[in-house]
PDB file of N, CA and C in Angstrom:
ATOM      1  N   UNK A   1     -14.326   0.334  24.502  1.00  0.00           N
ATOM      2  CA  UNK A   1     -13.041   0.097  23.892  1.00  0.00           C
ATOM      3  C   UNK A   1     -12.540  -1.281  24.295  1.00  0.00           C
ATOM      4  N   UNK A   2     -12.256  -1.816  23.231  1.00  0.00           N
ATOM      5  CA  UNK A   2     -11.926  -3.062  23.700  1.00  0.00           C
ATOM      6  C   UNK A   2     -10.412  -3.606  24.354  1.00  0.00           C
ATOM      7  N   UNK A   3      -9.569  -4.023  25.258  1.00  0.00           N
ATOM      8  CA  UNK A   3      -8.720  -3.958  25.848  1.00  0.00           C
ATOM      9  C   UNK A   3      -7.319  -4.009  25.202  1.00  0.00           C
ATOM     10  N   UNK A   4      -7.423  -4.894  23.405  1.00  0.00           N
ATOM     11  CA  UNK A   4      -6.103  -4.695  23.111  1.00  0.00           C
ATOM     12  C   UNK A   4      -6.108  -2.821  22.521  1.00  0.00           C
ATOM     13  N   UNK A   5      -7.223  -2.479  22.144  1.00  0.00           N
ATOM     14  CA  UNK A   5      -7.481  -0.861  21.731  1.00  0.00           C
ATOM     15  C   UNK A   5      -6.631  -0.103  23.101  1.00  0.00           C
ATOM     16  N   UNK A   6      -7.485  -0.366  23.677  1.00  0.00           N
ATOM     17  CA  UNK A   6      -6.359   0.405  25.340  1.00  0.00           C
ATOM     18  C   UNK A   6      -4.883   0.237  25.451  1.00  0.00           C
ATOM     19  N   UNK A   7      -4.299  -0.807  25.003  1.00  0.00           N
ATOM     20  CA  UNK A   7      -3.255  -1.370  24.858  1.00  0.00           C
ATOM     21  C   UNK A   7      -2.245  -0.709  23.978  1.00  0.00           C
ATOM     22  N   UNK A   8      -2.795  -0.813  22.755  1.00  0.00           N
ATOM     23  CA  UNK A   8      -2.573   0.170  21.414  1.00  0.00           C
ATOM     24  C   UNK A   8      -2.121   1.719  22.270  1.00  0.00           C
ATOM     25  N   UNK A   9      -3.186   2.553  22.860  1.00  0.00           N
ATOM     26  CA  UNK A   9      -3.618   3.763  22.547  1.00  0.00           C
ATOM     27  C   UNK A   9      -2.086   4.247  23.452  1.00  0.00           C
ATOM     28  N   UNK A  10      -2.090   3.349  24.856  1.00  0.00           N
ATOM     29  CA  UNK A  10      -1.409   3.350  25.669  1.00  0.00           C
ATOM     30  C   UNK A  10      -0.074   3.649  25.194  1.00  0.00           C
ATOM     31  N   UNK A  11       0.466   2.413  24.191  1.00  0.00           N
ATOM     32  CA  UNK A  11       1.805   2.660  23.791  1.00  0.00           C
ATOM     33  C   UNK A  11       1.200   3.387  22.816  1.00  0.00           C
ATOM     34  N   UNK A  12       1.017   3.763  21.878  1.00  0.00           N
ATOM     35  CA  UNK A  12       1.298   5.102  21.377  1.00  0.00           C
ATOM     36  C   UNK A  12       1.455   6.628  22.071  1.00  0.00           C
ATOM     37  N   UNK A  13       0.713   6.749  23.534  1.00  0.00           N
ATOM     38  CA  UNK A  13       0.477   7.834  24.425  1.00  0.00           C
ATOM     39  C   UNK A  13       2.083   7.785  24.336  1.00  0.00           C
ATOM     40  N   UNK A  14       2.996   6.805  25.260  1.00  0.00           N
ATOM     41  CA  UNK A  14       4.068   6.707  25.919  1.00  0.00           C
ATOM     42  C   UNK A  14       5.178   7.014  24.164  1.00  0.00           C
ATOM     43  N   UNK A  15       5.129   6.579  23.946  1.00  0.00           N
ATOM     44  CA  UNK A  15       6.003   6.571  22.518  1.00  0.00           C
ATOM     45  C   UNK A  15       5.669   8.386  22.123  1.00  0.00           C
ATOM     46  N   UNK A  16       4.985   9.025  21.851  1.00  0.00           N
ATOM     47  CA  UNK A  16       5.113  10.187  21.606  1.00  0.00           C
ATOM     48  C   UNK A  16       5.257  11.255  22.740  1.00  0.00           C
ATOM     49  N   UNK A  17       4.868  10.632  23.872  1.00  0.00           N
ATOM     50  CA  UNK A  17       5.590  11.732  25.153  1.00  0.00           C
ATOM     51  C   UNK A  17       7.079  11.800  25.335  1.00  0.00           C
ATOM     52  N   UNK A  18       7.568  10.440  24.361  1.00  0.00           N
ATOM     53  CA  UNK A  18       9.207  10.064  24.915  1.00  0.00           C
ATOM     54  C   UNK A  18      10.078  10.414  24.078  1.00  0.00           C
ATOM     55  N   UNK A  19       9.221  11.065  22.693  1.00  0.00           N
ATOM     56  CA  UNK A  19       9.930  11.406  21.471  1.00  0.00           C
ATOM     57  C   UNK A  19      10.080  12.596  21.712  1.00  0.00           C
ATOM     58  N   UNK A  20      11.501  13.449  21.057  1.00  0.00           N
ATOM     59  CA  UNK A  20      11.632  14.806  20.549  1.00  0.00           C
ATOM     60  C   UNK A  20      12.297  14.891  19.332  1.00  0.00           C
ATOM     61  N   UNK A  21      10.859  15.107  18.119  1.00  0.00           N
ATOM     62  CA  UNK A  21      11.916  15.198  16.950  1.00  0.00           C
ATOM     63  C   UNK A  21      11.181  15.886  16.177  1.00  0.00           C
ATOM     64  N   UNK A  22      12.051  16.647  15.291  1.00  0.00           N
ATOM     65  CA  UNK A  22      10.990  17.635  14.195  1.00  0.00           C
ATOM     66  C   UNK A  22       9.812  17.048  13.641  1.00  0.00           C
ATOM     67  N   UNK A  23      10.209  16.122  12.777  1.00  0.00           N
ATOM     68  CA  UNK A  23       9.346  15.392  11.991  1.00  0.00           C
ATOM     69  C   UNK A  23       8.442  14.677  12.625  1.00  0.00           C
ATOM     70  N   UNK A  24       8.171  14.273  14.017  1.00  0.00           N
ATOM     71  CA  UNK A  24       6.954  13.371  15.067  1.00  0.00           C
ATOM     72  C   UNK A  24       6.516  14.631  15.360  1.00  0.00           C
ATOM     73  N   UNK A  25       5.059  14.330  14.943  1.00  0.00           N
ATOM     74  CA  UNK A  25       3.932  15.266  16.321  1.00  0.00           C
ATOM     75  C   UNK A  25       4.189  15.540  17.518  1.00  0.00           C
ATOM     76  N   UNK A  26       4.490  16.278  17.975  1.00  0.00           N
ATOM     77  CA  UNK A  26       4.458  16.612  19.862  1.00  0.00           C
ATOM     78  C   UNK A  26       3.038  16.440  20.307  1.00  0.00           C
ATOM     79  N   UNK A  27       2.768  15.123  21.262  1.00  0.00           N
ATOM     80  CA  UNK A  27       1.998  15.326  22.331  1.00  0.00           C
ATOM     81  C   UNK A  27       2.240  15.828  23.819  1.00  0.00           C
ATOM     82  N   UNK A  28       1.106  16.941  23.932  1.00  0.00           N
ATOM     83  CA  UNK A  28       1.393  17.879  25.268  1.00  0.00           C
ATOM     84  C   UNK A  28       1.155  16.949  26.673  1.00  0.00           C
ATOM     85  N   UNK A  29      -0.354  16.667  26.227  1.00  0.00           N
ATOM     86  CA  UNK A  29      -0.896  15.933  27.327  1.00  0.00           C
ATOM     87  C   UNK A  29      -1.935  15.172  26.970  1.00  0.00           C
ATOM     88  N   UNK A  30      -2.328  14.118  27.963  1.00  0.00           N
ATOM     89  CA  UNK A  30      -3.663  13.609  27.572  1.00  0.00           C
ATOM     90  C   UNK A  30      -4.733  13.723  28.660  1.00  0.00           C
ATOM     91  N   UNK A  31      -5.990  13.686  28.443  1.00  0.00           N
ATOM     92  CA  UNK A  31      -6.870  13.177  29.449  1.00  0.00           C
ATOM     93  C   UNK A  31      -8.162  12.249  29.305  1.00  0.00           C
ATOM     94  N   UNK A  32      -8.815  11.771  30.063  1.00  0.00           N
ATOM     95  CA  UNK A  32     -10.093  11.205  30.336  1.00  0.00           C
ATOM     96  C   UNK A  32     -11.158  11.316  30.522  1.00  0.00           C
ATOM     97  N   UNK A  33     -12.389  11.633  29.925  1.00  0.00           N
ATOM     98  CA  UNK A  33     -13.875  11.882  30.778  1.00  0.00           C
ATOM     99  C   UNK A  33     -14.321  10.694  30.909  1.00  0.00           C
ATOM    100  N   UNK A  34     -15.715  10.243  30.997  1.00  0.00           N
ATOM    101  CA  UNK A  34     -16.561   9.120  31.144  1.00  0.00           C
ATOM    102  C   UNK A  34     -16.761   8.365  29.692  1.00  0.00           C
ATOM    103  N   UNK A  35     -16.559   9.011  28.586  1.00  0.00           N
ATOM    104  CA  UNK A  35     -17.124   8.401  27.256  1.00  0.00           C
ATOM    105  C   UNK A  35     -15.728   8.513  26.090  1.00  0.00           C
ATOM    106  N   UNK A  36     -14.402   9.208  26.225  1.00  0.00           N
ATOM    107  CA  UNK A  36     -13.287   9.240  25.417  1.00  0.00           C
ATOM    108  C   UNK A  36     -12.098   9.700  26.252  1.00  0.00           C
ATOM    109  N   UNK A  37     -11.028   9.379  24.831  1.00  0.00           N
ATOM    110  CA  UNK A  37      -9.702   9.544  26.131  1.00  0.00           C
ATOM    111  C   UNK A  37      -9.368  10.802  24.776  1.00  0.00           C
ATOM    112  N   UNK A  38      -8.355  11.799  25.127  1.00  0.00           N
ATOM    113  CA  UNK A  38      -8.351  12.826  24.451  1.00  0.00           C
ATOM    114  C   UNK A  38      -6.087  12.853  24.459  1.00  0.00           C
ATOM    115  N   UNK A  39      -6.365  13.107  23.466  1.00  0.00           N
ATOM    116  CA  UNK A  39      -4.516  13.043  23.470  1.00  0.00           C
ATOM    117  C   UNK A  39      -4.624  14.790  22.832  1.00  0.00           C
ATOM    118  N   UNK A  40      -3.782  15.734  23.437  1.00  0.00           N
ATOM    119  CA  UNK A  40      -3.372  17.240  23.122  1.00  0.00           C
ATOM    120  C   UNK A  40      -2.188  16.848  22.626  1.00  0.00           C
ATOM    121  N   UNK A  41      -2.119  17.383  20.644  1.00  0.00           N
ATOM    122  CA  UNK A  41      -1.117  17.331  19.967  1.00  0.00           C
ATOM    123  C   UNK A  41      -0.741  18.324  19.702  1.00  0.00           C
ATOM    124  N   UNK A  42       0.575  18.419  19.121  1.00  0.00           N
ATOM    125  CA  UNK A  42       0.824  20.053  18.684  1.00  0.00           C
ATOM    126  C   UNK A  42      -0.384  20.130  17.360  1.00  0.00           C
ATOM    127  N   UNK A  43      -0.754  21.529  16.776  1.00  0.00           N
ATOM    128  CA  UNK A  43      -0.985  21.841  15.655  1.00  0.00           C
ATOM    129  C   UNK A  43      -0.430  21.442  14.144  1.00  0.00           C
ATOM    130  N   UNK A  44      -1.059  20.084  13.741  1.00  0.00           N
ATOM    131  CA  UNK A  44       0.044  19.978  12.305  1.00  0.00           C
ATOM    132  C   UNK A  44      -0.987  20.303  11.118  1.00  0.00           C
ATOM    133  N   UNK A  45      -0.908  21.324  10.327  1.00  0.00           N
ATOM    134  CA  UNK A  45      -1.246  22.034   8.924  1.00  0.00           C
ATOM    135  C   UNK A  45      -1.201  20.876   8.398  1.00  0.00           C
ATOM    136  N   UNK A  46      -2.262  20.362   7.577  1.00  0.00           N
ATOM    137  CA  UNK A  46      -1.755  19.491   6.511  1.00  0.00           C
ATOM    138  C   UNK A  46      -2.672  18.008   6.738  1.00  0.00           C
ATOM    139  N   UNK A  47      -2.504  17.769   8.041  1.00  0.00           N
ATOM    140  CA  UNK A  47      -2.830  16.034   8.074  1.00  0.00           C
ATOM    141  C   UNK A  47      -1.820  15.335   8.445  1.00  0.00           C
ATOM    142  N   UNK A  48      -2.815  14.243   8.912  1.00  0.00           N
ATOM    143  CA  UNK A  48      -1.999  12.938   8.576  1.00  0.00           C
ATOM    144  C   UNK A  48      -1.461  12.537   6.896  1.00  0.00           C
ATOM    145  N   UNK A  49      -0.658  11.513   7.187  1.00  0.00           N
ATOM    146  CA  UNK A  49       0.181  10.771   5.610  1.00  0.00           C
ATOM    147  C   UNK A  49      -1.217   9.707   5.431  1.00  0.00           C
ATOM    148  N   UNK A  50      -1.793   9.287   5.932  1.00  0.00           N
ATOM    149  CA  UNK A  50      -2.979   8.502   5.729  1.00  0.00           C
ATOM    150  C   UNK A  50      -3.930   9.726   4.890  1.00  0.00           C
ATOM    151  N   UNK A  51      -4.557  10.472   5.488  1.00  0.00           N
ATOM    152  CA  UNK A  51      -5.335  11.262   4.881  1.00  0.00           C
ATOM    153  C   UNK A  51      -5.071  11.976   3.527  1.00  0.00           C
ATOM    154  N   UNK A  52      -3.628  12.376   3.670  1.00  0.00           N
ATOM    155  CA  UNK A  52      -3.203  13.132   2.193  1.00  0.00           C
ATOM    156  C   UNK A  52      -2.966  11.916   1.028  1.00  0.00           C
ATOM    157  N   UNK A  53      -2.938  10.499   1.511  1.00  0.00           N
ATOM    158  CA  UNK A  53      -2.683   9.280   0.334  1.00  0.00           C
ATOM    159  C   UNK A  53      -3.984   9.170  -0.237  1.00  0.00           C
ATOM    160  N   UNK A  54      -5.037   9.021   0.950  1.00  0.00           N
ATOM    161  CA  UNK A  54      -6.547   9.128   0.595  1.00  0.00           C
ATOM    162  C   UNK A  54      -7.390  10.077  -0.417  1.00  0.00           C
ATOM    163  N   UNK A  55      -6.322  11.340   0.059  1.00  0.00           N
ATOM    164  CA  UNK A  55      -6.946  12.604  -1.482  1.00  0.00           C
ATOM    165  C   UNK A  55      -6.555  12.441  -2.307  1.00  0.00           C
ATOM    166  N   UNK A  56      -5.112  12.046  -1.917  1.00  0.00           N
ATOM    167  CA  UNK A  56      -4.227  11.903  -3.335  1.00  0.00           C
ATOM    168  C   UNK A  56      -4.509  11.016  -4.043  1.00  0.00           C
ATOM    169  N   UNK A  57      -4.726   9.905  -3.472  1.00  0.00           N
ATOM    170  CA  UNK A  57      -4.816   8.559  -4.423  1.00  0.00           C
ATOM    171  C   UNK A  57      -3.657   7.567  -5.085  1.00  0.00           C
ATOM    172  N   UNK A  58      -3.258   8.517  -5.471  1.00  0.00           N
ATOM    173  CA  UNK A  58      -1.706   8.161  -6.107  1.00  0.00           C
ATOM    174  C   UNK A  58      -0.247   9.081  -5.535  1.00  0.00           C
ATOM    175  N   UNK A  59       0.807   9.475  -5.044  1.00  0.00           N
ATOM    176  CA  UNK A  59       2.095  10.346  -4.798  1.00  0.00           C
ATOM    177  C   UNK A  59       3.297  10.073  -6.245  1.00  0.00           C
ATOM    178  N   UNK A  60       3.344  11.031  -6.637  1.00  0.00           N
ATOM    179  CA  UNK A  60       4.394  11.305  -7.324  1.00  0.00           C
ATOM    180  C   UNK A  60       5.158  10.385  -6.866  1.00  0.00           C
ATOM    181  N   UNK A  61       6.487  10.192  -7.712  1.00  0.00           N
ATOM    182  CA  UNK A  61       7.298   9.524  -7.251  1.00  0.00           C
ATOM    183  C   UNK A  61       8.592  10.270  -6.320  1.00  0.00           C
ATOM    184  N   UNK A  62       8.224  11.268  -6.710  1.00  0.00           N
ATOM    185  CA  UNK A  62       9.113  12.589  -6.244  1.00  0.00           C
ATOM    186  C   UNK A  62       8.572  12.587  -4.286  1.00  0.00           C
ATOM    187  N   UNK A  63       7.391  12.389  -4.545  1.00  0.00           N
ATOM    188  CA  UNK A  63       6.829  12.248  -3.221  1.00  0.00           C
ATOM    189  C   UNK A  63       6.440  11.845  -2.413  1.00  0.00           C
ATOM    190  N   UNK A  64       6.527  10.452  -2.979  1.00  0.00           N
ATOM    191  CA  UNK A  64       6.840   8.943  -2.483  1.00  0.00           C
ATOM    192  C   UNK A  64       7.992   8.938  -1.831  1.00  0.00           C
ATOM    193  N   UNK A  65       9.384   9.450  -2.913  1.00  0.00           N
ATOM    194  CA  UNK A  65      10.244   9.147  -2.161  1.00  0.00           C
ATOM    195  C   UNK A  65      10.670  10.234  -0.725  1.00  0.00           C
ATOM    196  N   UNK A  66      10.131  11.365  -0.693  1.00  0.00           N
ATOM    197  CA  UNK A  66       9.959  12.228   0.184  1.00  0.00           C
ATOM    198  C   UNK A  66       9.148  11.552   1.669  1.00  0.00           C
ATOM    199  N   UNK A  67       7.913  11.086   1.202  1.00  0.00           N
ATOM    200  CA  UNK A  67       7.552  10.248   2.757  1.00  0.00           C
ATOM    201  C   UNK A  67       7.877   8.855   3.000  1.00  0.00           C
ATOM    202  N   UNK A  68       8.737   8.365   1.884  1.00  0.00           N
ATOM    203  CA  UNK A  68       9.256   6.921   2.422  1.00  0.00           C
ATOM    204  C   UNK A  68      10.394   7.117   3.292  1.00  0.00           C
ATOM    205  N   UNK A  69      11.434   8.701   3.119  1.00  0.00           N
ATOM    206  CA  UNK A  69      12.155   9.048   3.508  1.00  0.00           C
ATOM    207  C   UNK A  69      11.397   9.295   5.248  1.00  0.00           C
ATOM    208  N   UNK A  70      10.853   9.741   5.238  1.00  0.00           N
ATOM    209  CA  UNK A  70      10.532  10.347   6.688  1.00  0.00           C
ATOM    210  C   UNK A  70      10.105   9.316   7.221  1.00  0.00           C
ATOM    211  N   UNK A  71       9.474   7.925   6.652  1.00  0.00           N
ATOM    212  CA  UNK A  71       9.274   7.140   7.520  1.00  0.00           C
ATOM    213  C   UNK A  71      10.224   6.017   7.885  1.00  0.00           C
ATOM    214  N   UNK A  72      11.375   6.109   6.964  1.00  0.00           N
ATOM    215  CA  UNK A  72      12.170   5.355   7.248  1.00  0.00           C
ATOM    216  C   UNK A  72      13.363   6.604   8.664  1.00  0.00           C
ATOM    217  N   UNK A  73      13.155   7.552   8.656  1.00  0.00           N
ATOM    218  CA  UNK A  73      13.633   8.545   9.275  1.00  0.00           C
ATOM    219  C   UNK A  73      13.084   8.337  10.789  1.00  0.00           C
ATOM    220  N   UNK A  74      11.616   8.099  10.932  1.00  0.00           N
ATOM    221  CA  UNK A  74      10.567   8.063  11.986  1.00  0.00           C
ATOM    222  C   UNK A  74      11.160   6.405  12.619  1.00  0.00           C
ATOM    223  N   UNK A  75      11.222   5.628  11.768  1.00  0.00           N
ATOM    224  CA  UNK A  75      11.966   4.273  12.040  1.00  0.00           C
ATOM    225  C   UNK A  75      13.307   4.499  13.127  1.00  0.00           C
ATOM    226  N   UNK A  76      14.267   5.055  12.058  1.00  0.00           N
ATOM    227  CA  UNK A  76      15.503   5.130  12.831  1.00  0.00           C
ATOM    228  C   UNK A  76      15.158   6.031  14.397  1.00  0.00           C
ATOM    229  N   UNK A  77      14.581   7.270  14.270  1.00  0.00           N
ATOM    230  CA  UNK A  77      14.151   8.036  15.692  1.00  0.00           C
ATOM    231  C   UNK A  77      13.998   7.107  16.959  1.00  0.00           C
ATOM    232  N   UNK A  78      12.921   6.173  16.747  1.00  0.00           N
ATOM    233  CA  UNK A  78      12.341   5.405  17.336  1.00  0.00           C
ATOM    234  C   UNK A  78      13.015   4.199  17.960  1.00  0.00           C
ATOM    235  N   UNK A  79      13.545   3.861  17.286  1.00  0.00           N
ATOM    236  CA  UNK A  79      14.550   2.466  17.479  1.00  0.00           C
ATOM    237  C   UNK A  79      15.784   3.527  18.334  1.00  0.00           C
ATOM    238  N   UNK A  80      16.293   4.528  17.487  1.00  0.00           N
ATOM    239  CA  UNK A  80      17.462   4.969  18.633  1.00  0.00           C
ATOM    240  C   UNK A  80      16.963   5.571  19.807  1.00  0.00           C
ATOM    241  N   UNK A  81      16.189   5.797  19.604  1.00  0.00           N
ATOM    242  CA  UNK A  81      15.520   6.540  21.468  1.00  0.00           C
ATOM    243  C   UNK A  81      14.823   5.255  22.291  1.00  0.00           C
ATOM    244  N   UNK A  82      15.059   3.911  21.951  1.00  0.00           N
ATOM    245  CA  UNK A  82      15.134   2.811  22.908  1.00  0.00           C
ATOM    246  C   UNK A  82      13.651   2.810  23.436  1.00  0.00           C
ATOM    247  N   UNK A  83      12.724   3.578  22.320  1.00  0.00           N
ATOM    248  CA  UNK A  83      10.864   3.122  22.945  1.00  0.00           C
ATOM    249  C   UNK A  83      10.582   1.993  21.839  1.00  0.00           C
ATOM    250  N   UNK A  84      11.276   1.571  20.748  1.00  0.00           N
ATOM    251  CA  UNK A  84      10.460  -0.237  20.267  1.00  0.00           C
ATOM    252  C   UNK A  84      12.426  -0.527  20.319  1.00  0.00           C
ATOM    253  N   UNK A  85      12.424  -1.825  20.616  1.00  0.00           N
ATOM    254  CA  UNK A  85      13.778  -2.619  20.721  1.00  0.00           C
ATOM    255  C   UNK A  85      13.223  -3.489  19.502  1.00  0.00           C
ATOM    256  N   UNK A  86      14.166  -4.099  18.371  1.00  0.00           N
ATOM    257  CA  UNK A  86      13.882  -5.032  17.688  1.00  0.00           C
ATOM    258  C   UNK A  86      13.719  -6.435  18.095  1.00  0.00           C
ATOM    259  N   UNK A  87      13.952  -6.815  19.515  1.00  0.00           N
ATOM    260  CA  UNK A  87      13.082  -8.169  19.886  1.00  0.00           C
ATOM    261  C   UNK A  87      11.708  -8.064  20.341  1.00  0.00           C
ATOM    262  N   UNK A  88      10.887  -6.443  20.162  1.00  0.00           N
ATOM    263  CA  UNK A  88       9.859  -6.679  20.304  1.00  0.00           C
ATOM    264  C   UNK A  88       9.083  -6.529  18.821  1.00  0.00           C
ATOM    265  N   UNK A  89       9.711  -6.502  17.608  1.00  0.00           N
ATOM    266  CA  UNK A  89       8.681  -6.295  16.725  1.00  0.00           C
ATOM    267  C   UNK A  89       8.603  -7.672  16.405  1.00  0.00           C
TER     268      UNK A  89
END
């Protein structure tokens, strides 16, 4: 893994241990062996929004505006629970 990857994985670990919100995944815990690092998420039915764009191909507009909503929702979460400050984006 290359070190900005560690970097990445890192703040994402910390950013979802620090979140509590319906709409974010709950991570429980993580750990380490010799060959991967393993993050324990809750159970989400369905997928990722990457994967369901990938089957889909195209989203309704009905359902576009449904996950533009949640990610502009996931935005605000984030910024008010003080894990990204806007002088770091």
């Amino acid at each position: 893994m290359q070190k900005r990857q560690v970097a990445h994985l890192k703040n994402e670990k910390n950013i979802l241990l620090s979140l509590n919100c319906p709409f974010i995944i709950q991570m429980h815990t993580s750990f380490v062996d010799d060959r991967n690092i393993y993050l324990m998420l809750e159970y989400c039915d369905g997928g990722e929004l990457f994967q369901l764009l990938r089957r889909a191909g195209r989203l309704s507009v009905r359902s576009a505006r449904f996950y533009a909503a949640e990610v502009c929702h996931l935005c605000e979460v984030v910024i008010w629970s003080a894990v990204v400050s806007f002088s770091s984006c």
